[in-house]
N, C-alpha and C. Protein backbone atom coordinates (compact mmCIF):
# COMPACT_ATOMS: atom_id res chain seq x y z
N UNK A 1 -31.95 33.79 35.70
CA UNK A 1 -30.51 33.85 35.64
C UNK A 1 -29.91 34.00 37.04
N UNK A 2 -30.84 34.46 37.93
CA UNK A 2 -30.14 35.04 39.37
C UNK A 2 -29.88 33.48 39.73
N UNK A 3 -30.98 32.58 39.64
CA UNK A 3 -30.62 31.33 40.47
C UNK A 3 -29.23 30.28 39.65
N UNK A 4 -29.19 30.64 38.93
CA UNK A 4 -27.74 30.21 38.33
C UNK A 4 -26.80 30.43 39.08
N UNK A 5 -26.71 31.83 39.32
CA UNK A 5 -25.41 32.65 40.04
C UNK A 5 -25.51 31.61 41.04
N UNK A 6 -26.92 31.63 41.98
CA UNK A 6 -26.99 31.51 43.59
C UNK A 6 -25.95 30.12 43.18
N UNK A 7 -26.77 28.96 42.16
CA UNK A 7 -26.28 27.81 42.30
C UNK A 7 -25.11 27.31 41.89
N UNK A 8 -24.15 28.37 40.69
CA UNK A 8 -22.69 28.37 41.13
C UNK A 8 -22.13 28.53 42.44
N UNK A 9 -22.09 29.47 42.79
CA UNK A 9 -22.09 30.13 44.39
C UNK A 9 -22.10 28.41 45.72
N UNK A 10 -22.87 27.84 45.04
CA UNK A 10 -22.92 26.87 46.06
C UNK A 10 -21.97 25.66 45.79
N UNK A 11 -22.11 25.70 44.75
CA UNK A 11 -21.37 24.68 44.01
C UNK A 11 -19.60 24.39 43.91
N UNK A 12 -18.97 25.84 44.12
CA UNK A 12 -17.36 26.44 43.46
C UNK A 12 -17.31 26.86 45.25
N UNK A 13 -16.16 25.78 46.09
CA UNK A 13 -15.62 25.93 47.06
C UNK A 13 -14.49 27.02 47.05
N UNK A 14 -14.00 27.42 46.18
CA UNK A 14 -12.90 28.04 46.14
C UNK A 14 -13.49 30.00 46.49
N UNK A 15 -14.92 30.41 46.42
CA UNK A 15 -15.46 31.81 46.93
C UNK A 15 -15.21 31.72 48.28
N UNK A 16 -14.94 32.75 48.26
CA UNK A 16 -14.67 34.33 49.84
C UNK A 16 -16.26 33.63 49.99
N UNK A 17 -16.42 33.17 51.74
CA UNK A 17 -17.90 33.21 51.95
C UNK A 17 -18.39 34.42 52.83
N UNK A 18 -17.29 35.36 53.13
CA UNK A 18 -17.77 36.36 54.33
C UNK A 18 -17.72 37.46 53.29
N UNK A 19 -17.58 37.52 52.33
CA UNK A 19 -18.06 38.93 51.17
C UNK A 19 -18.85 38.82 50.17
N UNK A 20 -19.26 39.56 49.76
CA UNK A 20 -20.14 39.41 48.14
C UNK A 20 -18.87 39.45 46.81
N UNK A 21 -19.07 38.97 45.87
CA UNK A 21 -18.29 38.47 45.09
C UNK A 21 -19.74 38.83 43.68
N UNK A 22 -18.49 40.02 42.82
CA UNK A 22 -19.53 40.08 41.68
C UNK A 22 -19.41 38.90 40.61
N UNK A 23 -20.98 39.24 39.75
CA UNK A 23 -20.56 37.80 38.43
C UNK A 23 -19.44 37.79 37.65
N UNK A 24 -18.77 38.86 37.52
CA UNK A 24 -17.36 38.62 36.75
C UNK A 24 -16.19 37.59 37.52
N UNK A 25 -16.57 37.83 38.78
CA UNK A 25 -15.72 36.83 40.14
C UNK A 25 -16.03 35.74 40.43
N UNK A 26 -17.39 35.34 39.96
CA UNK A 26 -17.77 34.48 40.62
C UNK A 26 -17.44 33.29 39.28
N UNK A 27 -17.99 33.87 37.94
CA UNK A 27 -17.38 32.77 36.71
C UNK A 27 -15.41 32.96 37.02
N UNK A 28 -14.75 34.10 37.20
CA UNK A 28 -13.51 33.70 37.23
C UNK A 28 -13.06 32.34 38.47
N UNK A 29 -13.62 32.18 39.31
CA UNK A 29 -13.93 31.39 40.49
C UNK A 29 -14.20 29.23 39.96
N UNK A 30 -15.19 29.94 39.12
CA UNK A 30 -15.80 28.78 38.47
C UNK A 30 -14.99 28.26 37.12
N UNK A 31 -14.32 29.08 36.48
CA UNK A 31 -13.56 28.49 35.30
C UNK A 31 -12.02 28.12 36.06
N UNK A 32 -11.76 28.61 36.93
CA UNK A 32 -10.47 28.38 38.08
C UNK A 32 -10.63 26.86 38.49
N UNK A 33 -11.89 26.39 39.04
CA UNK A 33 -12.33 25.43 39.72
C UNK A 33 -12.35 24.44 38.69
N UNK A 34 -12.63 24.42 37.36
CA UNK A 34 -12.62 23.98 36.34
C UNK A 34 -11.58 23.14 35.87
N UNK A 35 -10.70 24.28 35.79
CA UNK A 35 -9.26 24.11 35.50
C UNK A 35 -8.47 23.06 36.61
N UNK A 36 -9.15 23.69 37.66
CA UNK A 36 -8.15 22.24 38.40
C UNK A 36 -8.48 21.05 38.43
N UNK A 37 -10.17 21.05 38.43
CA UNK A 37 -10.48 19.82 38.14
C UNK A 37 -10.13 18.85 36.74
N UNK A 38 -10.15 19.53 35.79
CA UNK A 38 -9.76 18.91 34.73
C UNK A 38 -7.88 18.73 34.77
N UNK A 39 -7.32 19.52 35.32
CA UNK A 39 -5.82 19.11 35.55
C UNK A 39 -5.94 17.70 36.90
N UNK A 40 -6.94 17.76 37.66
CA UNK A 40 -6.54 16.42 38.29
C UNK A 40 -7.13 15.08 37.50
N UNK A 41 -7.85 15.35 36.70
CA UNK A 41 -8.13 14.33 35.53
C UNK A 41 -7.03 14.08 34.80
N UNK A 42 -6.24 15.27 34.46
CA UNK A 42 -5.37 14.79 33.22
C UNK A 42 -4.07 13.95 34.27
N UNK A 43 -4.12 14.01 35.35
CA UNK A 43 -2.87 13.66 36.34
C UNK A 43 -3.37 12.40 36.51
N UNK A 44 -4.55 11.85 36.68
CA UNK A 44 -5.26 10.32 36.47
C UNK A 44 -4.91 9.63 35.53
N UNK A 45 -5.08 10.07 34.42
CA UNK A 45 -5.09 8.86 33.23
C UNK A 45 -3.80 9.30 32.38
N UNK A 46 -3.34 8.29 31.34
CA UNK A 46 -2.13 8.35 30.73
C UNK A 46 -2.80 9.45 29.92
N UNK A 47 -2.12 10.18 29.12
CA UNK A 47 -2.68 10.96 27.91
C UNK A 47 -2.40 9.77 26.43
N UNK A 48 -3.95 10.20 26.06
CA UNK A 48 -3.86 8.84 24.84
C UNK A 48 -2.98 9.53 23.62
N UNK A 49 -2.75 8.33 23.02
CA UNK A 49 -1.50 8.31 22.03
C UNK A 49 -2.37 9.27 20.80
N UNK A 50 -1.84 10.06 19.53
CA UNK A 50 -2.20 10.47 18.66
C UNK A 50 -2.66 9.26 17.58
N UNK A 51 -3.55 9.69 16.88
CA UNK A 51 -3.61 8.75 15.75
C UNK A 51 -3.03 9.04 14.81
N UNK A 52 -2.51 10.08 14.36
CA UNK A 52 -1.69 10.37 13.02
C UNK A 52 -0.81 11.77 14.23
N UNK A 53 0.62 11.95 13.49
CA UNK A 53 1.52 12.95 13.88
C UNK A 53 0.82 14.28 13.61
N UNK A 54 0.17 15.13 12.03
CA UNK A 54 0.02 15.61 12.17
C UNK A 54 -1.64 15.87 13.50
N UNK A 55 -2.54 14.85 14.07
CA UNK A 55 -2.81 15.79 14.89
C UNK A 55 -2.70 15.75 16.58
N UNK A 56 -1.20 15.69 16.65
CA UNK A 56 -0.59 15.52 17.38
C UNK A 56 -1.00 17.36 17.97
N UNK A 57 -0.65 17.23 19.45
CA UNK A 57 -1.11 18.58 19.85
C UNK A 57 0.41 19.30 19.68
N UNK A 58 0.06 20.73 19.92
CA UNK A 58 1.72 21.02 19.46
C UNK A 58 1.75 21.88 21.18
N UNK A 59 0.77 22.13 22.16
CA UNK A 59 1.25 22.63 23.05
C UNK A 59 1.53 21.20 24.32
N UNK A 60 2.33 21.12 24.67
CA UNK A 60 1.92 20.19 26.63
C UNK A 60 0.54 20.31 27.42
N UNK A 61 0.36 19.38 27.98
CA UNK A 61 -0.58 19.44 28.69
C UNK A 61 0.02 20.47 30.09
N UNK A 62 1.32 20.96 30.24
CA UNK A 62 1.51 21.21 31.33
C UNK A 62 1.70 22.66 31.01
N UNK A 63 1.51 23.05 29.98
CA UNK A 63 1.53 24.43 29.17
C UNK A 63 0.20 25.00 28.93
N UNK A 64 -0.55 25.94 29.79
CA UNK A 64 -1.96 26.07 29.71
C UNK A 64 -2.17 27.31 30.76
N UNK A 65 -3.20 28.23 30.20
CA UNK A 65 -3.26 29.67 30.22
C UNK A 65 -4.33 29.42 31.84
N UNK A 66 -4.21 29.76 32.70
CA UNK A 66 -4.78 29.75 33.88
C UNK A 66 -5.12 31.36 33.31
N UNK A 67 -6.62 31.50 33.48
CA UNK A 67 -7.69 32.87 33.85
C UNK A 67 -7.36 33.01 35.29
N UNK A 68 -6.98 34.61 35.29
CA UNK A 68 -6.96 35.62 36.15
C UNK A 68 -5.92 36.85 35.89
């Protein structure tokens, strides 16, 4: 499990590199990094049409709970 951490750690540009950063910081780090990446996806492509109204989403895509 440690080499997981290490290889988030390497992976998520957005960590402090001159401190230690615990695993609760380091997934908040990584679901952060997440989030933006998938918001510059959704800024790429059109959002596809519903196939029926009811399952139409009922929140925006621009309406969305950022962790921290």
């Amino acid at each position: 499990m440690k080499g997981c951490y290490s290889r988030l750690r390497a992976l998520v540009p957005t960590l402090p590199r001159h401190r230690r950063v615990s695993k609760v910081e380091l997934l908040q780090h990584v679901i952060d990094y997440i989030w933006a990446l998938q918001l510059e996806l959704d800024l790429d492509l059109p959002p596809p049409a519903p196939r029926d109204p009811a399952e139409a989403t009922c929140v925006s895509a621009a309406d969305h709970i950022l962790c921290r």
